[in-house]
C-alpha atoms as a PDB file:
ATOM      1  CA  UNK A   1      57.645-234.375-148.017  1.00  0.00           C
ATOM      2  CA  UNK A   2      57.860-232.653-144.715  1.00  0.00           C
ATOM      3  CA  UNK A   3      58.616-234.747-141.487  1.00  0.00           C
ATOM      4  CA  UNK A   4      57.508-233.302-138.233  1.00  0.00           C
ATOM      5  CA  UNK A   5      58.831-235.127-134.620  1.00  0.00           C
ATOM      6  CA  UNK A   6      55.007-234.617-133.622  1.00  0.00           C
ATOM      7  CA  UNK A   7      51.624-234.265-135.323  1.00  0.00           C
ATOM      8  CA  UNK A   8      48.876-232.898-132.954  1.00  0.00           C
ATOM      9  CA  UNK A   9      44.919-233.271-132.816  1.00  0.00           C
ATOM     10  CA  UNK A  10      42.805-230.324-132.399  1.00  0.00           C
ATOM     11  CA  UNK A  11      42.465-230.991-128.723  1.00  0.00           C
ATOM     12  CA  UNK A  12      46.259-231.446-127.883  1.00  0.00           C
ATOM     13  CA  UNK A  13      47.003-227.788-129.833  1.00  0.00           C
ATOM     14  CA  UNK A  14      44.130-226.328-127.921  1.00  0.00           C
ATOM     15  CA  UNK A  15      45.358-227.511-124.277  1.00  0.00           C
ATOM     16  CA  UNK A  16      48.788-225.808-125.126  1.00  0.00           C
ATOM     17  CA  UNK A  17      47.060-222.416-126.024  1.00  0.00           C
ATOM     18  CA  UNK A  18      47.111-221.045-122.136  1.00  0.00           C
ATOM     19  CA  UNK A  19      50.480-221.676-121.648  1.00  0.00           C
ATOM     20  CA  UNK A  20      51.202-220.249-125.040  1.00  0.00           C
ATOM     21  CA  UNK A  21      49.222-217.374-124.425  1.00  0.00           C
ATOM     22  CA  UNK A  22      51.266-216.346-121.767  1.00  0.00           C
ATOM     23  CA  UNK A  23      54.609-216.915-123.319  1.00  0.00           C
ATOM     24  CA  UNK A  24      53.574-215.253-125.993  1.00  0.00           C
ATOM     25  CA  UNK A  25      52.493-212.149-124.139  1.00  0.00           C
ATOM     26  CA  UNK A  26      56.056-211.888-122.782  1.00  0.00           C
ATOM     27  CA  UNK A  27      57.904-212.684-125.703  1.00  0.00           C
ATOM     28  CA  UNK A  28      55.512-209.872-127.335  1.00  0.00           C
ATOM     29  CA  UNK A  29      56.585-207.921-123.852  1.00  0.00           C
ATOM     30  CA  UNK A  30      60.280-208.355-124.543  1.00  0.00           C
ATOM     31  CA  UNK A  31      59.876-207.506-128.228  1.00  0.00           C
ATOM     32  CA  UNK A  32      58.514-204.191-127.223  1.00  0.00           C
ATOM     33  CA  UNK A  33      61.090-203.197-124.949  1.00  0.00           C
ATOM     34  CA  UNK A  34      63.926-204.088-126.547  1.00  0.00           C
ATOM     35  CA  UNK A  35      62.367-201.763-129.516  1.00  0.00           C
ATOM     36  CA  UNK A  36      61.866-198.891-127.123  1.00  0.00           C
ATOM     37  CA  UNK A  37      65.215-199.074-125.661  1.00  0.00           C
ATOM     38  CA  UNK A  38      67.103-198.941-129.109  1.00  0.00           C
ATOM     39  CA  UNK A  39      64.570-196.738-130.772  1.00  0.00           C
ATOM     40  CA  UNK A  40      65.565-193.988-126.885  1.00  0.00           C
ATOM     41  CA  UNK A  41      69.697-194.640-128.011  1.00  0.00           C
ATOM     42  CA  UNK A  42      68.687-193.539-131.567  1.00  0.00           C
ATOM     43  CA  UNK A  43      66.728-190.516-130.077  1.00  0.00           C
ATOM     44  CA  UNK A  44      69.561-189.650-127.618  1.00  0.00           C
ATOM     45  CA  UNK A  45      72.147-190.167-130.176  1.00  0.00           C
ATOM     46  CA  UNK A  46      71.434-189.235-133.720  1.00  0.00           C
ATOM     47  CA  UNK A  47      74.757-189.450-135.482  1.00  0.00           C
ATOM     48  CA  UNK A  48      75.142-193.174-134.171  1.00  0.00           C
ATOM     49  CA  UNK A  49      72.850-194.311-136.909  1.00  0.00           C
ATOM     50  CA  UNK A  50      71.875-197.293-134.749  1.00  0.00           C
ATOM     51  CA  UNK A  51      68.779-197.270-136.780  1.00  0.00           C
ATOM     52  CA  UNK A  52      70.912-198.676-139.908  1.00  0.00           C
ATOM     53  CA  UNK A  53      72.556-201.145-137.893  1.00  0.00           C
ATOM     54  CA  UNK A  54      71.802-205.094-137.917  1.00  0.00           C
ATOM     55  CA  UNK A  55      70.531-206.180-134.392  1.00  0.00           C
ATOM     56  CA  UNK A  56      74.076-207.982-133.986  1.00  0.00           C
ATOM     57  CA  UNK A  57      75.776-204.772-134.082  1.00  0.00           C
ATOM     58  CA  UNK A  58      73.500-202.828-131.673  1.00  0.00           C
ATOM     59  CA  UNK A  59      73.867-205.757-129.080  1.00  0.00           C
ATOM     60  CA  UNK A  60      78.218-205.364-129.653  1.00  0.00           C
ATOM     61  CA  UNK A  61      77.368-201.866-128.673  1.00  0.00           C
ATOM     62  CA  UNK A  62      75.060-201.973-126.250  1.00  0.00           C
ATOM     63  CA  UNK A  63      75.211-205.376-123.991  1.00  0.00           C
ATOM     64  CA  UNK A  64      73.207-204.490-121.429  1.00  0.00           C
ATOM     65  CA  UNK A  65      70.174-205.106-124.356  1.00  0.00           C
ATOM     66  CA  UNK A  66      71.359-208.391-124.672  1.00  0.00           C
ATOM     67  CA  UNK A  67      69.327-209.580-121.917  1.00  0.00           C
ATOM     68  CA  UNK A  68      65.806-208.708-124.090  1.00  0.00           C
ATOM     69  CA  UNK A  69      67.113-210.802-126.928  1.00  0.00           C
ATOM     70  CA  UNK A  70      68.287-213.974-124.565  1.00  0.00           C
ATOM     71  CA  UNK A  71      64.834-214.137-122.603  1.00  0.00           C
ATOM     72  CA  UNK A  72      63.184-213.684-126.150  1.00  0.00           C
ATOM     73  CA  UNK A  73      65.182-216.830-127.769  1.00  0.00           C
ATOM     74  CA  UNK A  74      64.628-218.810-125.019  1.00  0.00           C
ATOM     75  CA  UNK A  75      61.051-218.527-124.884  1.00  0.00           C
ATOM     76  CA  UNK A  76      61.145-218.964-129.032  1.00  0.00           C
ATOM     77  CA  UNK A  77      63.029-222.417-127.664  1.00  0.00           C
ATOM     78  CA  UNK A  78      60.733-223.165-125.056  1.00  0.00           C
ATOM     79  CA  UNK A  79      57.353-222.718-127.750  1.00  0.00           C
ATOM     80  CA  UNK A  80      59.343-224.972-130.391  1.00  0.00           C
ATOM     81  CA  UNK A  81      60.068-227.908-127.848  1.00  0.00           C
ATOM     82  CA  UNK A  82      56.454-227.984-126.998  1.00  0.00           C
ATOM     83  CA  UNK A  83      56.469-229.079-130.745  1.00  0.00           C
ATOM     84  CA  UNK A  84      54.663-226.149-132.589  1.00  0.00           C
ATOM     85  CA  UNK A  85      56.529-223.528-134.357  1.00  0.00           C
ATOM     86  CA  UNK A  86      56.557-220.417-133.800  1.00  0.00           C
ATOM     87  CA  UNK A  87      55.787-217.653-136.987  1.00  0.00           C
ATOM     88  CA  UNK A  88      55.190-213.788-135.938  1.00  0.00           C
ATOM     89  CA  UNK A  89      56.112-212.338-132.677  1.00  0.00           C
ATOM     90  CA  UNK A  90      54.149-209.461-133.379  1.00  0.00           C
ATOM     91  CA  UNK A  91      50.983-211.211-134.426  1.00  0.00           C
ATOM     92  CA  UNK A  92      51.384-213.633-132.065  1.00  0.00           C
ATOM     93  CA  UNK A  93      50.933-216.588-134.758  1.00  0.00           C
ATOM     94  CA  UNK A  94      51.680-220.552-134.081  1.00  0.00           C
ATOM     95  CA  UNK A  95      51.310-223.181-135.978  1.00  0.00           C
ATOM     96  CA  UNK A  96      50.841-226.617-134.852  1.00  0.00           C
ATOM     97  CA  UNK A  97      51.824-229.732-137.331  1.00  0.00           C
ATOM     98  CA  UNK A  98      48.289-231.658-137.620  1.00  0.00           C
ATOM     99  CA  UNK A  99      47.066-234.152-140.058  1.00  0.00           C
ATOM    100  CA  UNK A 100      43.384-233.171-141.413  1.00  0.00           C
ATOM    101  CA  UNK A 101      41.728-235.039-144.257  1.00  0.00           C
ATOM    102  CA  UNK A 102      45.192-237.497-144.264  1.00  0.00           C
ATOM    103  CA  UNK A 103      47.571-234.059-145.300  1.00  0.00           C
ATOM    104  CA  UNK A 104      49.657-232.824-143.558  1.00  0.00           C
ATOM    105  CA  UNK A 105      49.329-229.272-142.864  1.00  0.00           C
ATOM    106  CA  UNK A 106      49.666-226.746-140.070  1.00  0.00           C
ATOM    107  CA  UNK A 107      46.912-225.685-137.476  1.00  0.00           C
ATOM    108  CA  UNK A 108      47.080-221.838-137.125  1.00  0.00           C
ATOM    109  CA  UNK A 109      46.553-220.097-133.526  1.00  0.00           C
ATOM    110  CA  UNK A 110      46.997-216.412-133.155  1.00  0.00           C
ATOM    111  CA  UNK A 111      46.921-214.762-129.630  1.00  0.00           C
ATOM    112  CA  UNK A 112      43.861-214.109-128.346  1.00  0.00           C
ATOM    113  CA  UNK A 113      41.904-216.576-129.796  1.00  0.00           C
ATOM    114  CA  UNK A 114      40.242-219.099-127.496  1.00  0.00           C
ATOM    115  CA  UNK A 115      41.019-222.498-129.569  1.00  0.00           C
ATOM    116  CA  UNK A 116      42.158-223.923-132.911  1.00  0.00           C
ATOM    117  CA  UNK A 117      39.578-223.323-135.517  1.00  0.00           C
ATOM    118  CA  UNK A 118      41.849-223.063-138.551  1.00  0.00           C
ATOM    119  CA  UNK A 119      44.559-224.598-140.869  1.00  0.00           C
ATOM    120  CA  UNK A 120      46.536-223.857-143.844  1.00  0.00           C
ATOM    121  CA  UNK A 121      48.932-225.869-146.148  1.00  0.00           C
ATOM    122  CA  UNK A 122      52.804-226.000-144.767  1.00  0.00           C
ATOM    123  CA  UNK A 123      53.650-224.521-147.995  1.00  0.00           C
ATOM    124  CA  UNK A 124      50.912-221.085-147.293  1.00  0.00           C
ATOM    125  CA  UNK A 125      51.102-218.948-144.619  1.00  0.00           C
ATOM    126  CA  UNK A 126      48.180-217.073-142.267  1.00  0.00           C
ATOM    127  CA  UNK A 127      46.569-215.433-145.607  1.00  0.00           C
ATOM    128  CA  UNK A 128      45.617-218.845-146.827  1.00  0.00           C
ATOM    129  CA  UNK A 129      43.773-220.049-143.700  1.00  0.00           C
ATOM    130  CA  UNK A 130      40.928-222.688-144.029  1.00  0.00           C
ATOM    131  CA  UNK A 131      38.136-222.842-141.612  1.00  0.00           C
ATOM    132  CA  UNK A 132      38.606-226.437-139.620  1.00  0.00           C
ATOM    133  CA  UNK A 133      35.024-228.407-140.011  1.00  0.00           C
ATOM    134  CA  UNK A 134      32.788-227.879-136.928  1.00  0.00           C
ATOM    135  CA  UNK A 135      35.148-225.477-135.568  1.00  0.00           C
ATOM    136  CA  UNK A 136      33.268-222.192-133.889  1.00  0.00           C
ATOM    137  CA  UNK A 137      34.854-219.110-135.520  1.00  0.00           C
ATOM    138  CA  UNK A 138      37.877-217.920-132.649  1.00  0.00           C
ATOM    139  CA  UNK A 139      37.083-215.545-129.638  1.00  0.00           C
ATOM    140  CA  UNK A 140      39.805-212.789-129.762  1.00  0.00           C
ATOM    141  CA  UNK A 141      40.160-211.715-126.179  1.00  0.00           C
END
């Protein structure tokens, strides 16, 4: 049995979704650069074979990249103490812990889309989403 520190209703996930639109954005932002940057050292320096190396590694070799991965992890920290969890930078997925029908399962938000309207198990993932009741189908921006 899972154990969450918070459960949220509909409406408390959906007043979080501006704020988390935004730090998502940037964390999306920071993702991005930080690819640029080391895919420009590979480009500049093909026998380096940065592409092979573990993240870790690049940062030992390159500090000055640290900076992309510290803002990134703190706004990973700042999404998680707002009590959701955070699942794909890229798609810009969050899941909120939520009890519907008396399970507990996970409310699904992806950026861009104006509120809450699905779920899915803890145990599935964003391919097993279920349509909440009476929610409208999401506006993507």
């Amino acid at each position: 049995m899972y154990q969450f520190d918070r459960l949220f209703s509909v409406e408390q996930a959906n007043e979080l979704i501006p704020r988390l639109e935004i730090m998502v954005h940037d964390l999306q932002l920071h993702a991005n650069t930080l690819r640029e940057r080391i895919s420009s050292l590979a480009r500049s320096d093909p026998a380096s074979e940065i592409d092979a190396m573990k993240l870790e590694q690049i940062i030992k070799l390159h500090p000055e990249l640290r900076q992309f991965t510290d803002q990134m992890a703190e706004l990973a920290s700042q999404i998680e103490a707002l009590g959701c969890f955070l699942k794909d930078i890229d798609l810009g997925l969050i899941d909120f812990p939520a009890d519907v029908d008396n399970e507990t399962v996970f409310l699904c938000w992806q950026i861009g889309e104006s509120h809450i309207s699905t779920w899915h198990s803890i145990d599935g993932g964003f391919a097993s989403r279920h349509p909440l009741q009476g929610a409208a189908k999401p506006y993507l921006n």
